[in-house]
N, C-alpha and C. Protein backbone atom coordinates (compact mmCIF):
# COMPACT_ATOMS: atom_id res chain seq x y z
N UNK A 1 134.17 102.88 181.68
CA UNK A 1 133.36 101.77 181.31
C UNK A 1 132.19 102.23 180.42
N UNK A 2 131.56 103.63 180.61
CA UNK A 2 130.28 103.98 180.05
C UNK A 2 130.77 104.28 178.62
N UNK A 3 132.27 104.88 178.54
CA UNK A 3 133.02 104.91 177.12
C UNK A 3 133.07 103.48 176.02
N UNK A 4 133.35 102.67 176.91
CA UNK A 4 133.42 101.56 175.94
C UNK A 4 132.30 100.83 175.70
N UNK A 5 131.41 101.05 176.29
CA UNK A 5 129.62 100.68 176.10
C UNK A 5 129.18 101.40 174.94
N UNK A 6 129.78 102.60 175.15
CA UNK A 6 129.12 103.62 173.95
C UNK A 6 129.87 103.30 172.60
N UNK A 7 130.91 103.07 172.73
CA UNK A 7 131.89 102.82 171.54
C UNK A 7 131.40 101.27 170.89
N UNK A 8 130.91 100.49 171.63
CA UNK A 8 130.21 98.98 171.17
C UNK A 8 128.83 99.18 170.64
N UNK A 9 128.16 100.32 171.17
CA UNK A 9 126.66 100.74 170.91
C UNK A 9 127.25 101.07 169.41
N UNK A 10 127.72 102.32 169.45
CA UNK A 10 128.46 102.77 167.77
C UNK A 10 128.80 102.49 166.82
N UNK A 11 129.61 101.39 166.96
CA UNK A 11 129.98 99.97 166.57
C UNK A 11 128.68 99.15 165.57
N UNK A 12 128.25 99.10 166.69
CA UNK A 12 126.68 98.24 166.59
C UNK A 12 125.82 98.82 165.12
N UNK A 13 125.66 100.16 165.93
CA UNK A 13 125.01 100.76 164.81
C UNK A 13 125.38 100.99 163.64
N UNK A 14 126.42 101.26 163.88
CA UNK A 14 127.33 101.45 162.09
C UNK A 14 127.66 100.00 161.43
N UNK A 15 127.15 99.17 161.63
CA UNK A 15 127.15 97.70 160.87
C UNK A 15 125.49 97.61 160.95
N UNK A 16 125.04 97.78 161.88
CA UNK A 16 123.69 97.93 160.98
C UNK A 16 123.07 98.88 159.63
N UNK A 17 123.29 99.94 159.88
CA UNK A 17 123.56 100.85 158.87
C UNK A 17 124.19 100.23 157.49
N UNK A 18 125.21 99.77 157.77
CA UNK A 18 126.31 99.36 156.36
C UNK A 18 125.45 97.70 156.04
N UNK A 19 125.04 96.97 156.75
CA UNK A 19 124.39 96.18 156.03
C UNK A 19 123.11 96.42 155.64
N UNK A 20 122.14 97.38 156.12
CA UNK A 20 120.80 98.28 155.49
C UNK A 20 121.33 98.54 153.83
N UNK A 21 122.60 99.60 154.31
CA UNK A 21 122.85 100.15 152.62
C UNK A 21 123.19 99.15 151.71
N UNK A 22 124.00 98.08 152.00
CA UNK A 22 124.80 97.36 151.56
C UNK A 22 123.39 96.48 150.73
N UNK A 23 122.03 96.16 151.95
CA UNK A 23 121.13 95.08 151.05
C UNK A 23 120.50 95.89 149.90
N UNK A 24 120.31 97.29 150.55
CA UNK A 24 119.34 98.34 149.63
C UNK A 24 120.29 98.51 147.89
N UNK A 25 121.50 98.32 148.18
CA UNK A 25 122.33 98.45 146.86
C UNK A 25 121.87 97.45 146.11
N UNK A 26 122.22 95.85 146.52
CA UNK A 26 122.34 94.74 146.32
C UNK A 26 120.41 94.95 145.66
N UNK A 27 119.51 95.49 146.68
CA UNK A 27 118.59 95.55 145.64
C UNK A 27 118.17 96.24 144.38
N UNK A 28 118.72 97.01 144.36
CA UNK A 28 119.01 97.70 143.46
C UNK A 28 119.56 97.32 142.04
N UNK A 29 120.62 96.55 142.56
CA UNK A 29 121.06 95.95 141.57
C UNK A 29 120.40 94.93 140.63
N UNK A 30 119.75 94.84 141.62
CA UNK A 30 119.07 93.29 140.87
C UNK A 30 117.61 94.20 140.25
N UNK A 31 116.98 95.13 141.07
CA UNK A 31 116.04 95.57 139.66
C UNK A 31 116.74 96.13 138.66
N UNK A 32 118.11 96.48 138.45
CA UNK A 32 118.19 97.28 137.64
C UNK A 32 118.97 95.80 136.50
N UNK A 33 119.22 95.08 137.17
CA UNK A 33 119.24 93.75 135.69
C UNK A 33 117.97 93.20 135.53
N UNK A 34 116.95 92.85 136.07
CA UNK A 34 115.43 93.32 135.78
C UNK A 34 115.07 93.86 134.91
N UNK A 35 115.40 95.38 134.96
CA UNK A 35 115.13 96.03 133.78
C UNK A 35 115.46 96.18 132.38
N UNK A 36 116.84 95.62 132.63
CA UNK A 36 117.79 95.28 131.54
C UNK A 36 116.89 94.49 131.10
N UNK A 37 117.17 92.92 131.58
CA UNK A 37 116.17 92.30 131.29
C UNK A 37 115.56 92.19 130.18
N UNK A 38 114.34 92.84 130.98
CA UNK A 38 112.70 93.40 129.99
C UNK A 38 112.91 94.35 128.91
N UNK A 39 114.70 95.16 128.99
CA UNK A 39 114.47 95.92 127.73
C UNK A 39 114.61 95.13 126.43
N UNK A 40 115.42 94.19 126.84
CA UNK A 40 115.87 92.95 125.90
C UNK A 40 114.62 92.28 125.64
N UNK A 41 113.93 91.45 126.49
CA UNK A 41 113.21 90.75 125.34
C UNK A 41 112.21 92.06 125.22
N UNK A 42 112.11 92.91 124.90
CA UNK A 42 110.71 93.88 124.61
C UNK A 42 111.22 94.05 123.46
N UNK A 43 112.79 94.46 122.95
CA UNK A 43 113.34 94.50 121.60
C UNK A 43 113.11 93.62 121.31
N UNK A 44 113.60 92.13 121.26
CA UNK A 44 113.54 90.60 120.73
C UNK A 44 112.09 90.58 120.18
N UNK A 45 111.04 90.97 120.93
CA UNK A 45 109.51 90.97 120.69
C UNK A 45 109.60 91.97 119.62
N UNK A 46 109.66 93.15 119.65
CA UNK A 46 109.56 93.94 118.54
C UNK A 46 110.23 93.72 117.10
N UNK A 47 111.50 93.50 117.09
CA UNK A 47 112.11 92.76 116.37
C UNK A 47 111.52 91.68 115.87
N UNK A 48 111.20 90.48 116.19
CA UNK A 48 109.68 89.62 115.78
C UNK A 48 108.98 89.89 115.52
N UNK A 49 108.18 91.16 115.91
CA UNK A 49 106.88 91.20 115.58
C UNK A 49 107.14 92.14 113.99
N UNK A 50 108.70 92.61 113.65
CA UNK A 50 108.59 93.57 112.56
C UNK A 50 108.84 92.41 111.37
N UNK A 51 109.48 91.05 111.88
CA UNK A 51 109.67 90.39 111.16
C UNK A 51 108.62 89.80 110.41
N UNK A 52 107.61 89.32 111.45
CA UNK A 52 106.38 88.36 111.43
C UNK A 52 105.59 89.94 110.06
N UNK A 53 105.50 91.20 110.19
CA UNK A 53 105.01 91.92 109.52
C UNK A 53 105.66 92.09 108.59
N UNK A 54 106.56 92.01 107.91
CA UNK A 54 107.60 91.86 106.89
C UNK A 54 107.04 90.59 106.20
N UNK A 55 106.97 89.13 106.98
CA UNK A 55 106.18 88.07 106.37
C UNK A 55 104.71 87.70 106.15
N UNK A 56 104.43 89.05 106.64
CA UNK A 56 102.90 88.80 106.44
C UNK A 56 102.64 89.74 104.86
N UNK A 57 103.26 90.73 104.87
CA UNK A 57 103.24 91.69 103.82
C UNK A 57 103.99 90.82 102.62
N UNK A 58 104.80 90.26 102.61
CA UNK A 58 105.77 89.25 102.05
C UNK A 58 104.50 88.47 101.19
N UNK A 59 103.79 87.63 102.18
CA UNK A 59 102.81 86.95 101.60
C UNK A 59 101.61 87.27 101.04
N UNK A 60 100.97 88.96 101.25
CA UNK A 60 99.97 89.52 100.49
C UNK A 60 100.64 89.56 98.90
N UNK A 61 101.65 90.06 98.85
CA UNK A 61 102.49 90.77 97.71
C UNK A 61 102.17 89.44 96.75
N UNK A 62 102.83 87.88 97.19
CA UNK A 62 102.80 87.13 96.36
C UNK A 62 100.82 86.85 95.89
N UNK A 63 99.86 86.70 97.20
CA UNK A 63 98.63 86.57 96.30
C UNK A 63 98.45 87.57 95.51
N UNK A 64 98.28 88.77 96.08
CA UNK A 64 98.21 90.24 94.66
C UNK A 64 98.69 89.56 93.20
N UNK A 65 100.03 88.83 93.36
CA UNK A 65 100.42 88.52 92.09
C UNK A 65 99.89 87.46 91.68
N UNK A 66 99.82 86.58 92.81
CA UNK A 66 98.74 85.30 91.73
C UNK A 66 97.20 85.54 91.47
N UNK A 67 96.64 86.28 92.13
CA UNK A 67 95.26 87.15 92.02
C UNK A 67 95.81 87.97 90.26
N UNK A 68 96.37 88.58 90.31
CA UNK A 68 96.59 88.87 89.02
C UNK A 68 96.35 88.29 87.57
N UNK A 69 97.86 87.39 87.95
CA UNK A 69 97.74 85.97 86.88
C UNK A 69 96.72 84.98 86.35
N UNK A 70 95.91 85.13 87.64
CA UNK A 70 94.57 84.30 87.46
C UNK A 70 93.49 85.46 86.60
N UNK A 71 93.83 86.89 86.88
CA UNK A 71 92.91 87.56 86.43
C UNK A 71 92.46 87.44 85.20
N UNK A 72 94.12 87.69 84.64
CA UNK A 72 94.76 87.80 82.85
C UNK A 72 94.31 86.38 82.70
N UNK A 73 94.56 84.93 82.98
CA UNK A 73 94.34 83.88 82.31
C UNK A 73 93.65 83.54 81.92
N UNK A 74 92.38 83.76 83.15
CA UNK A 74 90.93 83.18 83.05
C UNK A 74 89.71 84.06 82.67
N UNK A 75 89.80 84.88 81.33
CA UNK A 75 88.95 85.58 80.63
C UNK A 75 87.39 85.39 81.02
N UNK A 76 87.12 84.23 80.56
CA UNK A 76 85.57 83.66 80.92
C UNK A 76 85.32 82.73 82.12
N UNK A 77 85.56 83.31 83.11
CA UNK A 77 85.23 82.74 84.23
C UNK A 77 83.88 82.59 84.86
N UNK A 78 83.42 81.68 85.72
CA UNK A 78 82.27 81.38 86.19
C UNK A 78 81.98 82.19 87.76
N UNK A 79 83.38 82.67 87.86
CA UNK A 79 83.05 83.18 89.10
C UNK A 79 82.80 84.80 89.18
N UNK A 80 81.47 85.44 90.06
CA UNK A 80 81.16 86.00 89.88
C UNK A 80 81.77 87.16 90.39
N UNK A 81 82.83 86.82 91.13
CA UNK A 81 83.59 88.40 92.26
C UNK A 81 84.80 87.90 91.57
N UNK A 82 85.51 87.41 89.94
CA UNK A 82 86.34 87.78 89.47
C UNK A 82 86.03 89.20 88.35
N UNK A 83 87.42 89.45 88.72
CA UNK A 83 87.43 90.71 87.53
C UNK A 83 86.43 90.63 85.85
N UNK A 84 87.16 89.60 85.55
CA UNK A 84 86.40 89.24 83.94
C UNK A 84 85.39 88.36 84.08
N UNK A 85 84.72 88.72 85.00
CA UNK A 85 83.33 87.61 84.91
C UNK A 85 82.26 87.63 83.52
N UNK A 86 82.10 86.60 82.78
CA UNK A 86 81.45 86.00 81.57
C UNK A 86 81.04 84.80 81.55
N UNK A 87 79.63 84.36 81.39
CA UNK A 87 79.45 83.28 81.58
C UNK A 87 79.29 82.21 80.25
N UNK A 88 79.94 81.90 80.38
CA UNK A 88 79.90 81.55 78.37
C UNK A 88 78.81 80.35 78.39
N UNK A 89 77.97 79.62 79.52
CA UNK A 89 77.49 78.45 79.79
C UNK A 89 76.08 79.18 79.14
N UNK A 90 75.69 80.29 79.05
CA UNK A 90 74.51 81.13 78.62
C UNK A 90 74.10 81.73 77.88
N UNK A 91 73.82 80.82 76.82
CA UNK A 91 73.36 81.32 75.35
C UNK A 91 72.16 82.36 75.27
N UNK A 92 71.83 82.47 76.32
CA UNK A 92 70.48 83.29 76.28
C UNK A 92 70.51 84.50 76.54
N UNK A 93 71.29 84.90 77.33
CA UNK A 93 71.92 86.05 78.29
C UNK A 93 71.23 86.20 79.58
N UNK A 94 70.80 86.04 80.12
CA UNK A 94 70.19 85.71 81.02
C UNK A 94 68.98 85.86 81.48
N UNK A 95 68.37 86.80 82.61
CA UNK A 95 66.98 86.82 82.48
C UNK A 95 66.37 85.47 83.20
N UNK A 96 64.95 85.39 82.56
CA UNK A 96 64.35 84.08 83.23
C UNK A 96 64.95 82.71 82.35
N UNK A 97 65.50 83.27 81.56
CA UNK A 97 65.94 81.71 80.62
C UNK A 97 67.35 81.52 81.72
N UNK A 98 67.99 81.95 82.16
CA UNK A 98 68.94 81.93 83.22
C UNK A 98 68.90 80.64 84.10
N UNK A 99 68.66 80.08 83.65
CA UNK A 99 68.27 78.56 84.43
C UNK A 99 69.52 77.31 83.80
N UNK A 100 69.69 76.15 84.81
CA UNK A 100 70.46 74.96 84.90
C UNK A 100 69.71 74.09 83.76
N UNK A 101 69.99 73.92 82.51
CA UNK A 101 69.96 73.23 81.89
C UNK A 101 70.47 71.85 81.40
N UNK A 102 70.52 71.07 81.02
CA UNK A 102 71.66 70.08 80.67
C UNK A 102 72.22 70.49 80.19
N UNK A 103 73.30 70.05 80.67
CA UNK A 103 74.96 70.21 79.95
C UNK A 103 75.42 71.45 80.56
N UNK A 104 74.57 72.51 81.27
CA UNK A 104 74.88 73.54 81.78
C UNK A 104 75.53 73.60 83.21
N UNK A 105 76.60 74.05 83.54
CA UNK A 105 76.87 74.10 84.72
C UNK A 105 76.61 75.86 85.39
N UNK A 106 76.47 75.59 86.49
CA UNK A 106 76.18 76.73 87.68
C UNK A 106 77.54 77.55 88.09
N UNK A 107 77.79 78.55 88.61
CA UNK A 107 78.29 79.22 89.32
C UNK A 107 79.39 78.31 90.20
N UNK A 108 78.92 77.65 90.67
CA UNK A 108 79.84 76.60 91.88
C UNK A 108 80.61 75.49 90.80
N UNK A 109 80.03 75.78 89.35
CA UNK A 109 80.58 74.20 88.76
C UNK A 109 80.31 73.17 88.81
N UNK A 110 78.69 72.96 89.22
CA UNK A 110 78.08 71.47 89.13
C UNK A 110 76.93 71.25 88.06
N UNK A 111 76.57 70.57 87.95
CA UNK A 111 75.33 70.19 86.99
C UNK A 111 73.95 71.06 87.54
N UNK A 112 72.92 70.49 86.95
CA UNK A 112 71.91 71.48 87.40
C UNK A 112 70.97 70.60 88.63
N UNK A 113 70.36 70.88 89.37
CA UNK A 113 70.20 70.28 90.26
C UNK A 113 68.39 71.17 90.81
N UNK A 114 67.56 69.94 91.01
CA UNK A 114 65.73 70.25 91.02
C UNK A 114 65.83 70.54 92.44
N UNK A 115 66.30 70.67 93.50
CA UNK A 115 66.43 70.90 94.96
C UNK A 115 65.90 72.19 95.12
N UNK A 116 64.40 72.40 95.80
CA UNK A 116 64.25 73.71 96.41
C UNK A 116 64.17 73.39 97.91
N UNK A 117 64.90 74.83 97.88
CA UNK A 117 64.52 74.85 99.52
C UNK A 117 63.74 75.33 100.14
């Protein structure tokens, strides 16, 4: 009788055991598609993010070129952080005669204007 007690105890234990290993696999498994996972979208992200930098560089390239075009076109420009800045509105050359006259326009392109601040 103490034989077949022991053989049910044994029993016992070795299905506990096999369902321990059996969940510990099963977890396993599942971090390890987890990880899969995250390797995937971490590529997908990188992959995007080389794209998004591809279109960002994409879009400097084209202002460089219209920054250019504008350079060459507009010889006598009013603006002062272009390349060919000349103010052709200034017969005087500047100095204190450097002032908004009639008919003269400013820097911004407006008339002349008595406003101090």
């Amino acid at each position: 009788m103490q034989a077949i007690k022991e053989k049910f105890s044994d029993m016992s234990t070795m299905r506990k055991a096999k369902a321990e290993a059996k969940a510990e696999e099963k977890a396993e498994k599942e971090l390890a598609k987890v990880r899969v996972e995250v390797a995937h979208e971490v590529r997908l992200a990188r992959e995007a993010e080389a794209a998004m930098d591809m279109h960002v560089n994409k879009a400097a390239e084209k202002i460089a070129r219209e920054e250019e075009k504008h350079i060459h076109e507009s010889a006598g420009t009013l603006d002062p952080y272009a390349a060919g800045f000349t103010n052709t509105n200034n017969p005087t050359g500047g100095g204190d005669h450097y002032a908004n006259h009639p008919g003269q326009l400013n820097n911004a392109g407006t008339g002349p204007t008595n406003n101090l601040l």
